[in-house]
N, C-alpha and C. Protein backbone atom coordinates (compact mmCIF):
# COMPACT_ATOMS: atom_id res chain seq x y z
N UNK A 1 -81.63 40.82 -55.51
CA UNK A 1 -82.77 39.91 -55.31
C UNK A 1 -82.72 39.37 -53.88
N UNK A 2 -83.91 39.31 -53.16
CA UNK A 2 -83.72 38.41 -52.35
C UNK A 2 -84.09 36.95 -52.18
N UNK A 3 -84.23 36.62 -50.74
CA UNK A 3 -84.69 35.23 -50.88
C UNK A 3 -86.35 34.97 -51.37
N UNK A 4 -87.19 36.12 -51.24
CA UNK A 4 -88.40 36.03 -51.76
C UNK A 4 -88.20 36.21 -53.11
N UNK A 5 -87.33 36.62 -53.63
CA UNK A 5 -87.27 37.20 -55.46
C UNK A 5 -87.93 38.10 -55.76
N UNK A 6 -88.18 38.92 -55.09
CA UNK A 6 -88.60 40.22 -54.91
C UNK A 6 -87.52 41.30 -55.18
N UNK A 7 -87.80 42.36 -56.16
CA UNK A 7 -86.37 42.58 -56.52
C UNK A 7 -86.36 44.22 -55.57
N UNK A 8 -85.08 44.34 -55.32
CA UNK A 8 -84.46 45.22 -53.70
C UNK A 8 -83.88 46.07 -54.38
N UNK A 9 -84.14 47.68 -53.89
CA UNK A 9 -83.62 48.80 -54.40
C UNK A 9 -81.84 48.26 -53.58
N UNK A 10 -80.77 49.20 -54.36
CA UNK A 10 -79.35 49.06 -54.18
C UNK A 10 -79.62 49.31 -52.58
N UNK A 11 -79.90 50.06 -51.80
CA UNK A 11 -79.50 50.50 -50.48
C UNK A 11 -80.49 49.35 -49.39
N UNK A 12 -81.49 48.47 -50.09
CA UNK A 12 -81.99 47.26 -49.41
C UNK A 12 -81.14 46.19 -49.66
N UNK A 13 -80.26 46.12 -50.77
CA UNK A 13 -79.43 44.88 -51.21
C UNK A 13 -78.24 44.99 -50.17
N UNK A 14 -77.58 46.82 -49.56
CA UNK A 14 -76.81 46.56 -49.33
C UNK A 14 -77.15 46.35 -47.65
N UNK A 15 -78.47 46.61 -47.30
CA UNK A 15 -78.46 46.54 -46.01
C UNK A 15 -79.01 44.81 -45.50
N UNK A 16 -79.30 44.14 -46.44
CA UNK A 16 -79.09 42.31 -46.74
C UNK A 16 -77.98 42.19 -46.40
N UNK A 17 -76.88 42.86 -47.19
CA UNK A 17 -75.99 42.05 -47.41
C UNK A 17 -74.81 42.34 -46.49
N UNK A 18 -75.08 42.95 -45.41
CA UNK A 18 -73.85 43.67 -44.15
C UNK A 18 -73.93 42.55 -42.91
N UNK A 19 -74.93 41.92 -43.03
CA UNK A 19 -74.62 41.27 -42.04
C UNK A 19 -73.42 39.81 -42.34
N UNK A 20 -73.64 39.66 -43.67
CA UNK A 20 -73.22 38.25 -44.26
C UNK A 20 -71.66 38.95 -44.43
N UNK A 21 -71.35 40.12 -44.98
CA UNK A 21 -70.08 40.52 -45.22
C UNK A 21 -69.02 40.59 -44.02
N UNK A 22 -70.00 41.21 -42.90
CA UNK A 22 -69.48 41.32 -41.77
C UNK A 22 -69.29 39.75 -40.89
N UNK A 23 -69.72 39.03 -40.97
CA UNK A 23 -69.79 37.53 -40.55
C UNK A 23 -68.38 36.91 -41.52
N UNK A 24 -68.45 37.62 -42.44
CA UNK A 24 -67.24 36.79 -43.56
C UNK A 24 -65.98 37.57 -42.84
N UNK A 25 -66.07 39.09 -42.86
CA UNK A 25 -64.64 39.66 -42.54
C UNK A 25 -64.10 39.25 -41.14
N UNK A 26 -65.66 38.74 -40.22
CA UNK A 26 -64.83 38.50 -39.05
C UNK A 26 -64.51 36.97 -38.74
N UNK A 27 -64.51 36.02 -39.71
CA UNK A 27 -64.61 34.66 -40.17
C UNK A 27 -62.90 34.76 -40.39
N UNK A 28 -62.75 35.37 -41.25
CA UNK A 28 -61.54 35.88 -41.70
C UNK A 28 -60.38 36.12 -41.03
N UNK A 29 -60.89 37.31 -39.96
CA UNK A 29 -60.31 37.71 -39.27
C UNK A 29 -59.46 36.65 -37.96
N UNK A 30 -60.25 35.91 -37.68
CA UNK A 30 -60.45 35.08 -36.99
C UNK A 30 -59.03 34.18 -37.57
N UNK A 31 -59.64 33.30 -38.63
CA UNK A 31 -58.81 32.45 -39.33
C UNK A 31 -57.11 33.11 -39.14
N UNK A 32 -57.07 34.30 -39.51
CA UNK A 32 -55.52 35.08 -39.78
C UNK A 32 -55.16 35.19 -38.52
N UNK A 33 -56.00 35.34 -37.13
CA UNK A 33 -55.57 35.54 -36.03
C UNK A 33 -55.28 34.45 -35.15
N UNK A 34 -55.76 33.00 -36.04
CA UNK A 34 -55.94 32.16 -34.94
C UNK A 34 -53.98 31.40 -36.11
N UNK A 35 -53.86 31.52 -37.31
CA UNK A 35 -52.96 30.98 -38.06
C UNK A 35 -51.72 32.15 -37.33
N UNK A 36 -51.67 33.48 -37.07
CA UNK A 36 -50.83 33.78 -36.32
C UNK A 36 -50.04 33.17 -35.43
N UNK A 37 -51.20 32.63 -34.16
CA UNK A 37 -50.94 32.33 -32.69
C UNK A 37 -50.17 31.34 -33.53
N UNK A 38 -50.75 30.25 -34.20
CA UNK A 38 -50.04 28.95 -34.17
C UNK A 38 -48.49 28.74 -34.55
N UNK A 39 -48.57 29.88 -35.53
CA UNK A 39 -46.90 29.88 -35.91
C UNK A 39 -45.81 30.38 -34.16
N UNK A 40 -46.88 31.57 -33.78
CA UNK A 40 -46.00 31.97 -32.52
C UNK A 40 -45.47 30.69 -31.79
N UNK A 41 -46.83 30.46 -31.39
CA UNK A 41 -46.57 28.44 -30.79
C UNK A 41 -45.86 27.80 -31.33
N UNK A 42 -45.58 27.60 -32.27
CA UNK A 42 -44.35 26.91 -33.25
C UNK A 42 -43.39 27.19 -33.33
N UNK A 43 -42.96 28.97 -33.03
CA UNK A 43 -41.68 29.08 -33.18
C UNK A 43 -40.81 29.08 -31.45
N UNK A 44 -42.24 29.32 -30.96
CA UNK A 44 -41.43 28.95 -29.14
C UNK A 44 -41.14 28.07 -28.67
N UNK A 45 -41.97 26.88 -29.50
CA UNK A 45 -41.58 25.48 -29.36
C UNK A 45 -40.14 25.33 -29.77
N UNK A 46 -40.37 25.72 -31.27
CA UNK A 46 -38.81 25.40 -31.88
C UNK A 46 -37.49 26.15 -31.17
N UNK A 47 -37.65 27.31 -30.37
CA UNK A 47 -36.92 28.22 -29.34
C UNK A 47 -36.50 27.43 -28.77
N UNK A 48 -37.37 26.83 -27.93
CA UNK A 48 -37.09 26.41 -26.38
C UNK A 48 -36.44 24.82 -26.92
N UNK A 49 -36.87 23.86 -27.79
CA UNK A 49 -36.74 22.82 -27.87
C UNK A 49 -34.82 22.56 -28.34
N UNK A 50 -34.75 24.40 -29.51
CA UNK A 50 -33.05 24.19 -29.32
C UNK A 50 -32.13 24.40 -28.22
N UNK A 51 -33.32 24.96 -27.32
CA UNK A 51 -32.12 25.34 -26.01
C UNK A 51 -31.99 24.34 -25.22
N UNK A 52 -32.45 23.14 -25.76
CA UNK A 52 -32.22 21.94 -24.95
C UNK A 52 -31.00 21.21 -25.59
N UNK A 53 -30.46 21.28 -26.73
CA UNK A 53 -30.33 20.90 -27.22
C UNK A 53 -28.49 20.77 -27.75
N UNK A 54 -27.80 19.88 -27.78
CA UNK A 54 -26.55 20.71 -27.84
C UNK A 54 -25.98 21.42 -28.72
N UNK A 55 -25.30 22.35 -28.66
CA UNK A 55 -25.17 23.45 -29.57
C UNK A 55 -23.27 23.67 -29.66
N UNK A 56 -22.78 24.03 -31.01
CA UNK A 56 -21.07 24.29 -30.93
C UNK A 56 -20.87 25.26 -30.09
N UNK A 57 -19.61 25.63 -29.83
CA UNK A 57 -19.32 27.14 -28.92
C UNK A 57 -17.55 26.71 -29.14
N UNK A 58 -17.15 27.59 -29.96
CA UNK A 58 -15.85 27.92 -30.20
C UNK A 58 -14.88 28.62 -28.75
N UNK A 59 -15.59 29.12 -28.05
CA UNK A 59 -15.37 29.58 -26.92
C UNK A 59 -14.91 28.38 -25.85
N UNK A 60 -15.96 27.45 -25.80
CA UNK A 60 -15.53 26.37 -25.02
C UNK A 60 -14.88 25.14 -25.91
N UNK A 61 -14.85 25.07 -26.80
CA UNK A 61 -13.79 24.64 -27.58
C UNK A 61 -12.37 24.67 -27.23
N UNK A 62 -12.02 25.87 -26.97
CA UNK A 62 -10.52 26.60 -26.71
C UNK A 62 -10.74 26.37 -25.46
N UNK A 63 -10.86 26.45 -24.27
CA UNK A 63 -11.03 26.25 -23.12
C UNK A 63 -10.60 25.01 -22.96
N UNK A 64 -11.78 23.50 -23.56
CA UNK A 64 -11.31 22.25 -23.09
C UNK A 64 -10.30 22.12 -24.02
N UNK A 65 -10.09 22.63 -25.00
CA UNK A 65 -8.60 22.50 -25.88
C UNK A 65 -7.26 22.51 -24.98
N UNK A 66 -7.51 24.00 -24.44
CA UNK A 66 -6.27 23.99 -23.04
C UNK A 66 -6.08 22.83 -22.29
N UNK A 67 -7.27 22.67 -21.57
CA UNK A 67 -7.21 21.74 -20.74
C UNK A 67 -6.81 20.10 -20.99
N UNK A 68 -7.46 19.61 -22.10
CA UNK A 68 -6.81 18.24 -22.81
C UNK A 68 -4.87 18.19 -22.98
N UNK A 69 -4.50 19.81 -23.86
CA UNK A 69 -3.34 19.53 -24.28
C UNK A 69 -2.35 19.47 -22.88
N UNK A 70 -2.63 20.57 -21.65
CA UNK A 70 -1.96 20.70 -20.83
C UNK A 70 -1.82 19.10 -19.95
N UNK A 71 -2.72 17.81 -20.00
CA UNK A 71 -2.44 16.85 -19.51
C UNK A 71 -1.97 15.75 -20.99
N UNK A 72 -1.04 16.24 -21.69
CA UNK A 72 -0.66 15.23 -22.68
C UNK A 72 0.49 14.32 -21.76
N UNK A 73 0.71 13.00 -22.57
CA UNK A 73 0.20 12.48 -23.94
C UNK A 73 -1.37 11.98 -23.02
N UNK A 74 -1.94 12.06 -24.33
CA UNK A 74 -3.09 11.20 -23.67
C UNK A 74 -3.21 9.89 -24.23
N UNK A 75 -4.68 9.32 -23.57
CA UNK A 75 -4.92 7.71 -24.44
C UNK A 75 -4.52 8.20 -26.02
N UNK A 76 -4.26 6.94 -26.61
CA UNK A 76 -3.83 6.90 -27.95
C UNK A 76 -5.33 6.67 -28.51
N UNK A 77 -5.82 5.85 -28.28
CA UNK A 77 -7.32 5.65 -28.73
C UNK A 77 -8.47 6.37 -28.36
N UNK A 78 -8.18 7.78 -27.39
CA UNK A 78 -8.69 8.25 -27.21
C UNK A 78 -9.52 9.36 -28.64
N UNK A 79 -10.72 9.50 -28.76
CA UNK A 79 -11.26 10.03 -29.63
C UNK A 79 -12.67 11.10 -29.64
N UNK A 80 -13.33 10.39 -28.58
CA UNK A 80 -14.81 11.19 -27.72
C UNK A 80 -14.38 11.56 -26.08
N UNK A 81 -14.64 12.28 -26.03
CA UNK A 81 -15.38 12.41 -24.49
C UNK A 81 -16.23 12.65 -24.15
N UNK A 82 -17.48 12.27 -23.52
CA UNK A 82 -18.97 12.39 -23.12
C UNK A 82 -19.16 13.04 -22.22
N UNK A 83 -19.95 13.76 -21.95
CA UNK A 83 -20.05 14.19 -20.20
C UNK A 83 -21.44 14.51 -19.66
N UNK A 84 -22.08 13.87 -19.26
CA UNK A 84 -23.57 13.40 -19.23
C UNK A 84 -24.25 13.61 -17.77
N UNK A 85 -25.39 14.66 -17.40
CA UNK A 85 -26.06 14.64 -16.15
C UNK A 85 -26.76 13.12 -15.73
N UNK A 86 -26.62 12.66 -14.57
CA UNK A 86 -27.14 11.58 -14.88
C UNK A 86 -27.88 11.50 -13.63
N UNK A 87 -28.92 10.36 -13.71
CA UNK A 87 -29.80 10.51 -11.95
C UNK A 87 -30.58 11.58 -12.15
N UNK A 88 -31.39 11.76 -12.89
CA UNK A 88 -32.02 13.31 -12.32
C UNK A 88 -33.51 12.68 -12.11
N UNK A 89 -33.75 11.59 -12.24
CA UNK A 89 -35.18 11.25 -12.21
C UNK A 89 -35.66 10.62 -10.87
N UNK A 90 -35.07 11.48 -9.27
CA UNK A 90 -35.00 11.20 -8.33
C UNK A 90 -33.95 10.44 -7.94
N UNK A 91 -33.24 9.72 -8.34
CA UNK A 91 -31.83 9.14 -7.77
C UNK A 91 -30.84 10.18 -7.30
N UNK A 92 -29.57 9.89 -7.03
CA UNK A 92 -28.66 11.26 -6.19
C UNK A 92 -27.78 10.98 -7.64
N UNK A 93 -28.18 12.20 -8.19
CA UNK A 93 -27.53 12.61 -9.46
C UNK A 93 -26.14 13.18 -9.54
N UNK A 94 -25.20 12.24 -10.44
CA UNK A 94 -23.83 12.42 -10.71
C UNK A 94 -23.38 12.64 -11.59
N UNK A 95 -22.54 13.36 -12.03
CA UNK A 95 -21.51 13.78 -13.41
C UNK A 95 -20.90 12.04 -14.15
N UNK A 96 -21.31 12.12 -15.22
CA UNK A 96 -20.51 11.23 -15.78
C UNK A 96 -19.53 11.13 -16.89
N UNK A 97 -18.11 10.92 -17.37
CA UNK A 97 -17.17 11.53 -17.56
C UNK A 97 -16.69 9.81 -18.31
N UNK A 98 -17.12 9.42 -20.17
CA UNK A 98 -16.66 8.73 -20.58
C UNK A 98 -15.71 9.11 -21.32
N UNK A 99 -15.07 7.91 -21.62
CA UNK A 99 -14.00 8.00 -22.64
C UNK A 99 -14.11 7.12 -23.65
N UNK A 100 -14.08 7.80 -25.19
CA UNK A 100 -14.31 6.38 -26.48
C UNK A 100 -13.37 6.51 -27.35
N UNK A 101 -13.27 5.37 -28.16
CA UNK A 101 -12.32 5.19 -28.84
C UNK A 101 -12.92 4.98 -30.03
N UNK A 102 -11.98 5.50 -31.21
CA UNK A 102 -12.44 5.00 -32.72
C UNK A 102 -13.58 4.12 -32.98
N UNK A 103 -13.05 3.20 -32.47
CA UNK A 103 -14.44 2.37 -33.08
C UNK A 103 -15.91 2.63 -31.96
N UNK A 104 -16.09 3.52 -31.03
CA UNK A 104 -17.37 4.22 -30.43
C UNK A 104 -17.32 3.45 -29.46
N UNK A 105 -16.60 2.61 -28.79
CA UNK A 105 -16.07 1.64 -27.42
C UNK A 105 -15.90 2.53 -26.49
N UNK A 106 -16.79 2.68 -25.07
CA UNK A 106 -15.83 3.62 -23.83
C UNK A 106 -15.00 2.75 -23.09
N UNK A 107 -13.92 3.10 -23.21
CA UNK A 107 -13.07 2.45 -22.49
C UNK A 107 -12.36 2.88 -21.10
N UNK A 108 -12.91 4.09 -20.65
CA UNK A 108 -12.68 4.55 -19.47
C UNK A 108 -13.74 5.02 -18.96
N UNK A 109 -14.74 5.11 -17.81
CA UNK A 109 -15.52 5.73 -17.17
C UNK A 109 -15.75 6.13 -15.22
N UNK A 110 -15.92 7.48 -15.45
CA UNK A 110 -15.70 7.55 -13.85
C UNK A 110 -16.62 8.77 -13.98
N UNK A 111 -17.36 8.98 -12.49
CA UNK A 111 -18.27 9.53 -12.06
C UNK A 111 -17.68 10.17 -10.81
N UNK A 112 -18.97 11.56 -10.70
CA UNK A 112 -18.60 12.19 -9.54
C UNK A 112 -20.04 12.78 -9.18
N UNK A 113 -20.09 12.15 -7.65
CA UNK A 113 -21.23 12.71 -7.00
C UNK A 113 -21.96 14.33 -7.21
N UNK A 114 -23.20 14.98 -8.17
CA UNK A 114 -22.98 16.27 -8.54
C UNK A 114 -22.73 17.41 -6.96
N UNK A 115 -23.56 17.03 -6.36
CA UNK A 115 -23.52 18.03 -4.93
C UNK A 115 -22.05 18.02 -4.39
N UNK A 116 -20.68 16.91 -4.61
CA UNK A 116 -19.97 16.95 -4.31
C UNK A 116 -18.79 17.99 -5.39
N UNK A 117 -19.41 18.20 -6.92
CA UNK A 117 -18.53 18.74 -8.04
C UNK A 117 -18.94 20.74 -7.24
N UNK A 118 -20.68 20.34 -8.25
CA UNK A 118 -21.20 21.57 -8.28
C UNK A 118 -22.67 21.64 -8.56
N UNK A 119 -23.49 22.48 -7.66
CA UNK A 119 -24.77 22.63 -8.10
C UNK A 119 -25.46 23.76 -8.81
N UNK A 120 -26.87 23.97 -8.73
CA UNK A 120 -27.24 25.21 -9.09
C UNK A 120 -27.57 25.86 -8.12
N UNK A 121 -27.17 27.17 -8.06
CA UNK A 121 -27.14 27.86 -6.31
C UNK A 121 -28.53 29.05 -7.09
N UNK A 122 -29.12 29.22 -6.18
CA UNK A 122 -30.57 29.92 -6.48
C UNK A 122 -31.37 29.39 -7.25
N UNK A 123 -32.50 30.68 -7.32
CA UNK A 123 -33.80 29.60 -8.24
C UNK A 123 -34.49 28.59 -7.77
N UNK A 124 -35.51 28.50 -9.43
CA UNK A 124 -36.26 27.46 -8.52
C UNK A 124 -35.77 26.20 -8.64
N UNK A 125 -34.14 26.29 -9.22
CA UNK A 125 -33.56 24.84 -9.35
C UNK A 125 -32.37 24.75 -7.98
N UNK A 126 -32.19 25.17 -7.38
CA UNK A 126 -31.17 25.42 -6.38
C UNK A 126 -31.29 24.25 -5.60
N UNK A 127 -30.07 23.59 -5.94
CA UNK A 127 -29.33 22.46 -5.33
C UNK A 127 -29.57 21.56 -6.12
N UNK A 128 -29.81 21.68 -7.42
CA UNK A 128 -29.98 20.06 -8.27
C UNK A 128 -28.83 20.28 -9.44
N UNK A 129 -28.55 19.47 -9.78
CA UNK A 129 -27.39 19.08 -10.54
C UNK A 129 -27.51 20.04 -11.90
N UNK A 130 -26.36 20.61 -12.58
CA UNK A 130 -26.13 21.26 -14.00
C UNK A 130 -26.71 20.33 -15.24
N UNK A 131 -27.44 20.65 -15.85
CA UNK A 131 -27.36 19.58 -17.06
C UNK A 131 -26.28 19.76 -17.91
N UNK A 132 -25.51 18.59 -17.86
CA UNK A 132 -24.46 18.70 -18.90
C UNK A 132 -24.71 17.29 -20.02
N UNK A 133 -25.16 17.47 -21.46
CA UNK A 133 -24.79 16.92 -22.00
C UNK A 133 -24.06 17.18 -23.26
N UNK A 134 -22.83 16.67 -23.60
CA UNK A 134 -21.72 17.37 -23.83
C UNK A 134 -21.25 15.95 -24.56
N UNK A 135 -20.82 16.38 -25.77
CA UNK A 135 -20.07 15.30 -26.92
C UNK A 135 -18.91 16.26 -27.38
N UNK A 136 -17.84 15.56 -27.30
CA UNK A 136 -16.67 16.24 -27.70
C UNK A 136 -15.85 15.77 -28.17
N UNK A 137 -15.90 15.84 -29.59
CA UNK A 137 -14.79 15.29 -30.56
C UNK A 137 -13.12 15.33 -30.47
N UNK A 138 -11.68 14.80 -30.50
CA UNK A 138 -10.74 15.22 -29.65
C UNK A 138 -9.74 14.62 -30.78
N UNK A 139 -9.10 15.53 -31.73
CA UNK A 139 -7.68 15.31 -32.59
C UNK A 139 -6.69 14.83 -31.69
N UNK A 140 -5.87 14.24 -32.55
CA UNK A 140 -4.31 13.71 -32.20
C UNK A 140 -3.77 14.81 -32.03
N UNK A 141 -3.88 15.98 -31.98
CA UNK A 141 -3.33 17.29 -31.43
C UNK A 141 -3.83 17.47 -30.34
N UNK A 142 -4.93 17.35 -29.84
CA UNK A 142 -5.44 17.28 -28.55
C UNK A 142 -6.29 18.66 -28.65
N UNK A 143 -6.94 18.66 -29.86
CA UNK A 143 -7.69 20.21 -30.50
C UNK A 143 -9.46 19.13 -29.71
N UNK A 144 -9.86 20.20 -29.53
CA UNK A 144 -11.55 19.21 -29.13
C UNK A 144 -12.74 20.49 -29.68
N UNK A 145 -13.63 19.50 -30.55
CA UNK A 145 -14.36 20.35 -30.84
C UNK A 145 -15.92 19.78 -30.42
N UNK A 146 -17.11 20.36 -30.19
CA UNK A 146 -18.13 19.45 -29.13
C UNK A 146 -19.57 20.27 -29.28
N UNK A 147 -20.24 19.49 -28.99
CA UNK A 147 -21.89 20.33 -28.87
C UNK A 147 -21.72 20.31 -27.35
N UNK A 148 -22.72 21.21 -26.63
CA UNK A 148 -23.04 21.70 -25.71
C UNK A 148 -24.43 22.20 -25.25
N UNK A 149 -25.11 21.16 -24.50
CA UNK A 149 -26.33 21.44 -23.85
C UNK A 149 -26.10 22.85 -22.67
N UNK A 150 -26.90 23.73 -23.25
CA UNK A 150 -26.97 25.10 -22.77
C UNK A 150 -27.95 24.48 -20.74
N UNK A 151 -27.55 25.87 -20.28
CA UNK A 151 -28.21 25.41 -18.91
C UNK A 151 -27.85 26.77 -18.42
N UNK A 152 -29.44 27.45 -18.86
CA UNK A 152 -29.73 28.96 -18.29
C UNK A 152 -29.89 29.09 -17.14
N UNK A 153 -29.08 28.24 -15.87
CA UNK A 153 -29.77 28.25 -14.84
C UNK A 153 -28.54 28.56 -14.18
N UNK A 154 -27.11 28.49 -14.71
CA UNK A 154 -26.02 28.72 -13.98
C UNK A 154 -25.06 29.50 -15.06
N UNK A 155 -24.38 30.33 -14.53
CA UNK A 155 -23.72 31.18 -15.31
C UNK A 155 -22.99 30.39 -16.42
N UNK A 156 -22.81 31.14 -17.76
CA UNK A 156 -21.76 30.24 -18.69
C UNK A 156 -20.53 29.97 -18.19
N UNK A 157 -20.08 31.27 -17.19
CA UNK A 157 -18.70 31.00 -16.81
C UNK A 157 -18.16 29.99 -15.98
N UNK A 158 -19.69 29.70 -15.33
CA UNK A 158 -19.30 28.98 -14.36
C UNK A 158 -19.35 27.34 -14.77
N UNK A 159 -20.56 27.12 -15.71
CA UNK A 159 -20.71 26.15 -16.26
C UNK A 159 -19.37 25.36 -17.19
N UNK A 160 -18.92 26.41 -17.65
CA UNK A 160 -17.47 26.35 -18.60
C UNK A 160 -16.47 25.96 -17.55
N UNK A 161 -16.35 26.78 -16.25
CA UNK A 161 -15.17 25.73 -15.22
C UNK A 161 -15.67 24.51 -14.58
N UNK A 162 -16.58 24.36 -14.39
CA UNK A 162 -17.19 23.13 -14.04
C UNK A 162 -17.29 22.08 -14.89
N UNK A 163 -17.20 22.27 -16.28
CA UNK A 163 -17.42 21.55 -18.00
C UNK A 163 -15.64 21.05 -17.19
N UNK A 164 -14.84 21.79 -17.37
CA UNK A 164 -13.59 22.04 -17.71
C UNK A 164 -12.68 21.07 -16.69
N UNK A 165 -13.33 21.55 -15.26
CA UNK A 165 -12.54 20.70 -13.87
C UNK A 165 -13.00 19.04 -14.42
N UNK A 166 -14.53 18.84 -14.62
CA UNK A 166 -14.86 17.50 -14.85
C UNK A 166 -14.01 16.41 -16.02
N UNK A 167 -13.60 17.46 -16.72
CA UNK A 167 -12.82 16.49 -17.88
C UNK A 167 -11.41 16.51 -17.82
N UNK A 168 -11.09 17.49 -16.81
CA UNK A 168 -9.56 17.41 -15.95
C UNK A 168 -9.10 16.20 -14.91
N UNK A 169 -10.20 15.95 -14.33
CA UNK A 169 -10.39 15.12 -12.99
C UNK A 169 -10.05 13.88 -13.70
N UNK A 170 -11.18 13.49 -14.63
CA UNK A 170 -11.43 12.27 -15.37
C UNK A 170 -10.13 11.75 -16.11
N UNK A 171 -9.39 12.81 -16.82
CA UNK A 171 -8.05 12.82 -17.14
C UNK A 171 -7.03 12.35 -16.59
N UNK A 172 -7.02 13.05 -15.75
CA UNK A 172 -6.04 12.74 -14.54
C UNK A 172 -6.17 11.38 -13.73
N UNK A 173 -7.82 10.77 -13.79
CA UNK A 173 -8.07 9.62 -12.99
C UNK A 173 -7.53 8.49 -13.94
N UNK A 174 -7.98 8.91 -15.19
CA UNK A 174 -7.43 7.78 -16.42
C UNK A 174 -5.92 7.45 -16.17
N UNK A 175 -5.02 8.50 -16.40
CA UNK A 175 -3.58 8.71 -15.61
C UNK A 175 -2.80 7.75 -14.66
N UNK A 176 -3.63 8.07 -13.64
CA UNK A 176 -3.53 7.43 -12.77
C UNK A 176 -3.40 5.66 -12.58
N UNK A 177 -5.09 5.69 -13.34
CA UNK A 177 -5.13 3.97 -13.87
C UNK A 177 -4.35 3.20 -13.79
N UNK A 178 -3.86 3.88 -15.48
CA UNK A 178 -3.20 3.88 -16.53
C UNK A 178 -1.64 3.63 -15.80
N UNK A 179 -1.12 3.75 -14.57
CA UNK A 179 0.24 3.43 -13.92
C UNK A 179 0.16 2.34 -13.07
N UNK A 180 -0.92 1.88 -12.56
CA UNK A 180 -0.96 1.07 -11.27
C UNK A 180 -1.22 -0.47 -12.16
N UNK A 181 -0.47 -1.40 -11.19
CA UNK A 181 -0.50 -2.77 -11.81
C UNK A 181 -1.22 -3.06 -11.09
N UNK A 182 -2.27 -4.12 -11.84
CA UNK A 182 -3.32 -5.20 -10.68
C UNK A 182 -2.58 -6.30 -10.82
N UNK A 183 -2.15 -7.35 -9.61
CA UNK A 183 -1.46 -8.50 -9.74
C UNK A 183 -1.98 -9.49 -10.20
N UNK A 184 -2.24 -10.75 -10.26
CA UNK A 184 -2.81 -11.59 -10.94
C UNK A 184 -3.37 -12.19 -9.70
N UNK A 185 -4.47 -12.24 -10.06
CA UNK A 185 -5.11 -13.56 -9.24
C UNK A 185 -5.51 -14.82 -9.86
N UNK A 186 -4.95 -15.76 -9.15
CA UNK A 186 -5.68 -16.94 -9.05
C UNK A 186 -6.97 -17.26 -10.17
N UNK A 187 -7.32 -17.72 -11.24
CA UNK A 187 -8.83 -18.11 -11.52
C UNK A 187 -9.51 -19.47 -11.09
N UNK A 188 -10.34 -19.55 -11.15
CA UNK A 188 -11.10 -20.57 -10.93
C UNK A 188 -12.47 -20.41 -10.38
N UNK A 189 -13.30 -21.44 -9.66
CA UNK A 189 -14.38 -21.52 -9.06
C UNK A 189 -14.08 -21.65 -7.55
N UNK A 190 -14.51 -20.57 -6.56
CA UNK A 190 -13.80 -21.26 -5.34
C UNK A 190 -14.77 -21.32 -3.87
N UNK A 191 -14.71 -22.72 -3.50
CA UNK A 191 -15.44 -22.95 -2.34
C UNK A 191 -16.02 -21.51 -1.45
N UNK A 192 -16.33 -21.81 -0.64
CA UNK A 192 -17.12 -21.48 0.34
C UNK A 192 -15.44 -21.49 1.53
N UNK A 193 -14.81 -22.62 1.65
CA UNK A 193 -13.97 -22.68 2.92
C UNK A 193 -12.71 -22.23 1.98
N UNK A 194 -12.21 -22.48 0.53
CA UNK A 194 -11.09 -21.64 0.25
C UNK A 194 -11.36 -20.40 0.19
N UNK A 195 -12.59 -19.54 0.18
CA UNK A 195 -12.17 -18.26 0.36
C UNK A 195 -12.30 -17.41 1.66
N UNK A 196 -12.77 -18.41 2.73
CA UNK A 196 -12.46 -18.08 3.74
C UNK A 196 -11.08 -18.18 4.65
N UNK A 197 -10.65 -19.38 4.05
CA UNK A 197 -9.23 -19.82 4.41
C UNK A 197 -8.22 -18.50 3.75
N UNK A 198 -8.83 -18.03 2.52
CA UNK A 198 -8.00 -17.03 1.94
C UNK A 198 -7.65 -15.39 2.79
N UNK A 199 -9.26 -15.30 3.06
CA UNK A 199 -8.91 -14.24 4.02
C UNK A 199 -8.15 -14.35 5.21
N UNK A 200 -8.56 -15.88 6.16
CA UNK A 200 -7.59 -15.72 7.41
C UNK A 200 -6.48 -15.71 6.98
N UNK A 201 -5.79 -16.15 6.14
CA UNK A 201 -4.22 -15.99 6.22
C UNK A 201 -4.26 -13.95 5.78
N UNK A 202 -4.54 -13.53 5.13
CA UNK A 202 -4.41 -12.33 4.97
C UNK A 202 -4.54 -11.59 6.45
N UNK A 203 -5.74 -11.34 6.75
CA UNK A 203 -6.24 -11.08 8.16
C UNK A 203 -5.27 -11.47 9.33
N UNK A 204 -4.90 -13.22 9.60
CA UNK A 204 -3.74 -13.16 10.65
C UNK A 204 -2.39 -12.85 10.07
């Protein structure tokens, strides 16, 4: 039938009805092609968003494993180590290298200028700092196990000695600390002329 109600031999019904079928299959078509893209979009999102993201690596596990046990004993309360890109939002970006204890307290922190550790050499990132963000869990055996922000921009190997020197340095600076006495000073509130009087006697 059509829209007049006029009734249509089979080969008028079907030549009505090709345009509406064909409008539907490519309606269709459409729909399945456009629900494709979106998953693609979704799963490159979800790609890229884990490669930001920190990830285990048994590989560098054993690596900073070496490196922790070979500077024993360490802090006793030692429990995290952090190791964090920092400055990248135009400031002169530095490695930062905490230390925490059980109860999630850092109780040691020291930094290192990145252009002075290590940069990214080529590319279109060449000369800006590694992203390292890096959580690393650390047994009374001195076993460390850690996520790891990936950074396709510098070799793993290289990233792994650079991971490795930074939490050596920091080690060793704790160390160090950790031997030197600060003497006691004096407390109080102090003038304007006692702490000038304080320096001349030092000074002469």
């Amino acid at each position: 039938m059509s829209d007049t109600r006029v009734p249509m031999t089979p080969a008028e019904a079907r030549e009505y009805e090709a345009p509406i079928r064909r409008q539907l299959w490519l309606g269709l078509a459409g729909f399945v092609a456009l629900v494709v893209v979106l998953i693609i979009i979704g799963m490159e999102t979800r790609y890229r968003t884990a490669l930001g993201e920190p990830q285990p690596s048994v590989a560098l596990d054993a690596g900073l494993s070496q490196v922790v046990q070979d500077l024993a004993p360490l802090p006793d309360r030692l429990r995290r180590i952090n190791v964090h890109t920092e400055g990248e939002d135009g400031a002169q970006p530095f490695y930062q290298v905490s230390m925490v204890d059980p109860e999630g307290r850092t109780f040691y922190q020291v930094a290192f200028q990145a252009d002075t550790i290590e940069v990214v050499r080529g590319g279109t990132r060449d000369g800006t700092p590694i992203n390292f963000e890096v959580d690393l869990e650390v047994d009374e055996a001195g076993r460390v196990s850690g996520g790891y922000r990936q950074d396709r921009a510098i070799h793993a190997e290289r990233y792994q000695a650079v991971l490795s020197s930074l939490v050596r340095q920091a080690l060793v600076a704790h160390q160090t600390f950790s031997v030197m006495t600060i003497p006691p000073v004096p407390e109080g509130e102090w003038t304007r002329e006692e702490l000038n009087r304080s320096w001349d006697r030092i000074i002469d």
